[in-house]
C-alpha atoms as a PDB file:
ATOM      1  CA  UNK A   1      91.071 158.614 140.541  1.00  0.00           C
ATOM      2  CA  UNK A   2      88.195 156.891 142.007  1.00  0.00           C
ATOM      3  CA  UNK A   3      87.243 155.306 144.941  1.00  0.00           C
ATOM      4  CA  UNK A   4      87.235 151.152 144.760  1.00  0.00           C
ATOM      5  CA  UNK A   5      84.986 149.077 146.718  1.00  0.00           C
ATOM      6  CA  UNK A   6      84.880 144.749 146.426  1.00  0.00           C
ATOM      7  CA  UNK A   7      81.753 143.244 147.043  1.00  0.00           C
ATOM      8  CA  UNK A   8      82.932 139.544 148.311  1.00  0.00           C
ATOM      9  CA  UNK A   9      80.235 137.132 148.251  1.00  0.00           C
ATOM     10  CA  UNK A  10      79.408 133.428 147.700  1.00  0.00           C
ATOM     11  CA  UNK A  11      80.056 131.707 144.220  1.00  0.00           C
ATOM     12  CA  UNK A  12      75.895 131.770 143.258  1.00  0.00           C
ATOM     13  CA  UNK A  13      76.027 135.275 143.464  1.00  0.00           C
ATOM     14  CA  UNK A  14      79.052 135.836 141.599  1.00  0.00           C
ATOM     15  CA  UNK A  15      77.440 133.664 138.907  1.00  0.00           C
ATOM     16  CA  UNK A  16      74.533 136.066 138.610  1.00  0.00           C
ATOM     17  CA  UNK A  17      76.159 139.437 137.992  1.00  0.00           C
ATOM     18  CA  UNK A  18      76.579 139.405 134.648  1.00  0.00           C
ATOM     19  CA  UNK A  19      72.810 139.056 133.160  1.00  0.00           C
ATOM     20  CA  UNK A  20      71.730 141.436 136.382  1.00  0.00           C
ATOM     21  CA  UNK A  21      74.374 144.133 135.246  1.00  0.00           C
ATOM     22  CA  UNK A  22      73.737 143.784 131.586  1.00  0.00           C
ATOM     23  CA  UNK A  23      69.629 143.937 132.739  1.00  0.00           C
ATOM     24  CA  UNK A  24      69.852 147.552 134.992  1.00  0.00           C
ATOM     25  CA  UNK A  25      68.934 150.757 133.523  1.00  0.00           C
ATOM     26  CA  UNK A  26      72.678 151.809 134.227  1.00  0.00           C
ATOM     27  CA  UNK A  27      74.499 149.479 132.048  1.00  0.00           C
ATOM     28  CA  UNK A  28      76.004 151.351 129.392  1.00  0.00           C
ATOM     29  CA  UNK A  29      78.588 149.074 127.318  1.00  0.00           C
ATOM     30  CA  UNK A  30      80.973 145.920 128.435  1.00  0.00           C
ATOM     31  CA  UNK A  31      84.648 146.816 127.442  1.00  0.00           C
ATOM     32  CA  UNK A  32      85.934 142.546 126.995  1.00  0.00           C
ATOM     33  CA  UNK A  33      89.525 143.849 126.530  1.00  0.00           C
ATOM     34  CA  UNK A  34      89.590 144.999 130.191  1.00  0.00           C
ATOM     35  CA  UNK A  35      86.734 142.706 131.769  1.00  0.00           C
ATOM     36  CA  UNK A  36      84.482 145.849 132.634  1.00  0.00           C
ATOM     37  CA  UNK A  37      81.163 147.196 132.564  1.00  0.00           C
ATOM     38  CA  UNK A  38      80.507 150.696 132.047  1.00  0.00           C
ATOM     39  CA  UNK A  39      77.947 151.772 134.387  1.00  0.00           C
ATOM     40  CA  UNK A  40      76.162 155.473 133.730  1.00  0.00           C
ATOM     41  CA  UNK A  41      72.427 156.708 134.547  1.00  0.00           C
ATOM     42  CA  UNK A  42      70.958 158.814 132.056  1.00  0.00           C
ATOM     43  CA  UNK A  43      69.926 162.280 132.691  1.00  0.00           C
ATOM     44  CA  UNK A  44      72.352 162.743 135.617  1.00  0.00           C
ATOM     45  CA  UNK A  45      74.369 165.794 135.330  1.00  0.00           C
ATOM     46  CA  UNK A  46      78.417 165.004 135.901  1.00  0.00           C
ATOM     47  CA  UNK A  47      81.824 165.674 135.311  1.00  0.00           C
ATOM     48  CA  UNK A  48      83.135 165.048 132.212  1.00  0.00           C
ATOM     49  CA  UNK A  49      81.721 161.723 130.118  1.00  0.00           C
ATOM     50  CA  UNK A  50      83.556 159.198 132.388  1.00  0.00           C
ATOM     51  CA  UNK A  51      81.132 156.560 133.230  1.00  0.00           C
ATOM     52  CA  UNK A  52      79.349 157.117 136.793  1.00  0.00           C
ATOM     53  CA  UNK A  53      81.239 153.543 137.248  1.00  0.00           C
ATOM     54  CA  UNK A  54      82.840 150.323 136.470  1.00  0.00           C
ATOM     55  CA  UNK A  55      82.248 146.911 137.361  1.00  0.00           C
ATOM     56  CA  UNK A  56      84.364 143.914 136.966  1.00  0.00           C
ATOM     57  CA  UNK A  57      83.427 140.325 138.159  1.00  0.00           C
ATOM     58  CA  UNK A  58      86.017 138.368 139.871  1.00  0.00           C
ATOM     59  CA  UNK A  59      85.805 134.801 141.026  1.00  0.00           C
ATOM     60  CA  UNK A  60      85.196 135.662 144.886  1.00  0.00           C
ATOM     61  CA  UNK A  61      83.214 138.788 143.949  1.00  0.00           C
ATOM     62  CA  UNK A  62      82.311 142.222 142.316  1.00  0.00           C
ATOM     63  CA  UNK A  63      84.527 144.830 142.240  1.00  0.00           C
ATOM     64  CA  UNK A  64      82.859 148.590 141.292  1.00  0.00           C
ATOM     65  CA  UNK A  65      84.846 151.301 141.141  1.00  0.00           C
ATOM     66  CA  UNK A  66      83.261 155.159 141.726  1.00  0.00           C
ATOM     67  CA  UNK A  67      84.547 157.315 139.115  1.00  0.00           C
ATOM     68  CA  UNK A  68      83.497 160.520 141.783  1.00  0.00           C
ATOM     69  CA  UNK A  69      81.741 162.078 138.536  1.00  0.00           C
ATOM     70  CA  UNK A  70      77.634 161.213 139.802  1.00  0.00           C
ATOM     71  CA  UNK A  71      78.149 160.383 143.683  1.00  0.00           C
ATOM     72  CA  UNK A  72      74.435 160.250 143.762  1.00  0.00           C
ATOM     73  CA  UNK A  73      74.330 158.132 140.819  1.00  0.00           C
ATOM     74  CA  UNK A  74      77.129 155.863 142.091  1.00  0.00           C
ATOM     75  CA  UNK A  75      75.788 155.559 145.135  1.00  0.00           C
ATOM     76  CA  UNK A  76      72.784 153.879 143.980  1.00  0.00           C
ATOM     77  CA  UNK A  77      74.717 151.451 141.677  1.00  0.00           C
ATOM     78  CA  UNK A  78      76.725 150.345 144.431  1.00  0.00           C
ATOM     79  CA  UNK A  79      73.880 149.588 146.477  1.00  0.00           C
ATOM     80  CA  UNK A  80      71.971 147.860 143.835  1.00  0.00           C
ATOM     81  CA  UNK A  81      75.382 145.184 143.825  1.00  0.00           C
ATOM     82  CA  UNK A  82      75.189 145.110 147.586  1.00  0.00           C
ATOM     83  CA  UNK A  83      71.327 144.086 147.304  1.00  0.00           C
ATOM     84  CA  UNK A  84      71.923 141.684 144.353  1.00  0.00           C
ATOM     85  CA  UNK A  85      74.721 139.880 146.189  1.00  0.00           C
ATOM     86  CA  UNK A  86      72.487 140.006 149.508  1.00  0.00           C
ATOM     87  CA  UNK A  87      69.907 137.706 147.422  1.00  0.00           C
ATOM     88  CA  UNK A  88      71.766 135.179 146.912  1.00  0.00           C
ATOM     89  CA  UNK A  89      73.731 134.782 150.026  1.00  0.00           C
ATOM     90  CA  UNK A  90      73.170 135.605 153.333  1.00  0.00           C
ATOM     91  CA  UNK A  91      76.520 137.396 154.402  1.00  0.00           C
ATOM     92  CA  UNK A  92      78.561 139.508 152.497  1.00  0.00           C
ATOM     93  CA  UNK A  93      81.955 141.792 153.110  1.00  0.00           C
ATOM     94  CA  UNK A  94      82.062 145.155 151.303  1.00  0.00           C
ATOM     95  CA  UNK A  95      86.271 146.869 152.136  1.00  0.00           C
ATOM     96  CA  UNK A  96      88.475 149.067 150.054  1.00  0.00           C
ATOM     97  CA  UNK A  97      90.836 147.226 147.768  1.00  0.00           C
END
C-alpha cells in the first residue's frame, strides 16, 4: 500500500494536468480503464516494477498516489504537481485522502 496525497486546486489548473503529465520525463503509460497515469523515472533503482506513482485527475484536483518503491523519485513527482498547480492558482491544499 501506498501513501495518497490530493492536490486541490482551482478549475484552470485542473484543466492543465493532463498535457503537463503526458509532457514530464516521468510519464510512463495512461491506463483509461482506471483513469490513471503511470508515473516512473528511468534509471532509478526500486522495488519491484510498480510504477514510482499514479496520478488521477479529478474535477477539484490531482490525486498522486506514492507507491513507496522510489521515495526519492516520488518525491520529486509530487512536487512537480504541487508546482504545476501553484502556476495556475495562487492557493492550493495538499491532505491525505
Amino acid at each position: 500500500m501506498g501513501r495518497e496525497y490530493k492536490i486541490v486546486c482551482d478549475p484552470q489548473a485542473v484543466a492543465s494536468f493532463d498535457g503537463f503529465l503526458r509532457s514530464q520525463p516521468y510519464f510512463d503509460s495512461y491506463d483509461a480503464v482506471n483513469s490513471l497515469y503511470n508515473l516512473r523515472e528511468s534509471g532509478i533503482a526500486k522495488e519491484g516494477d510498480w510504477p514510482d506513482g499514479y496520478a488521477s485527475i479529478e474535477p477539484n484536483g490531482v490525486y498522486f498516489c506514492d507507491n513507496l518503491t522510489a521515495t526519492k523519485s516520488a518525491a520529486w513527482i509530487l512536487k512537480s504537481l504541487i508546482d504545476q498547480a501553484l502556476t495556475h492558482c495562487d492557493r492550493i491544499v495538499v491532505y491525505e485522502p
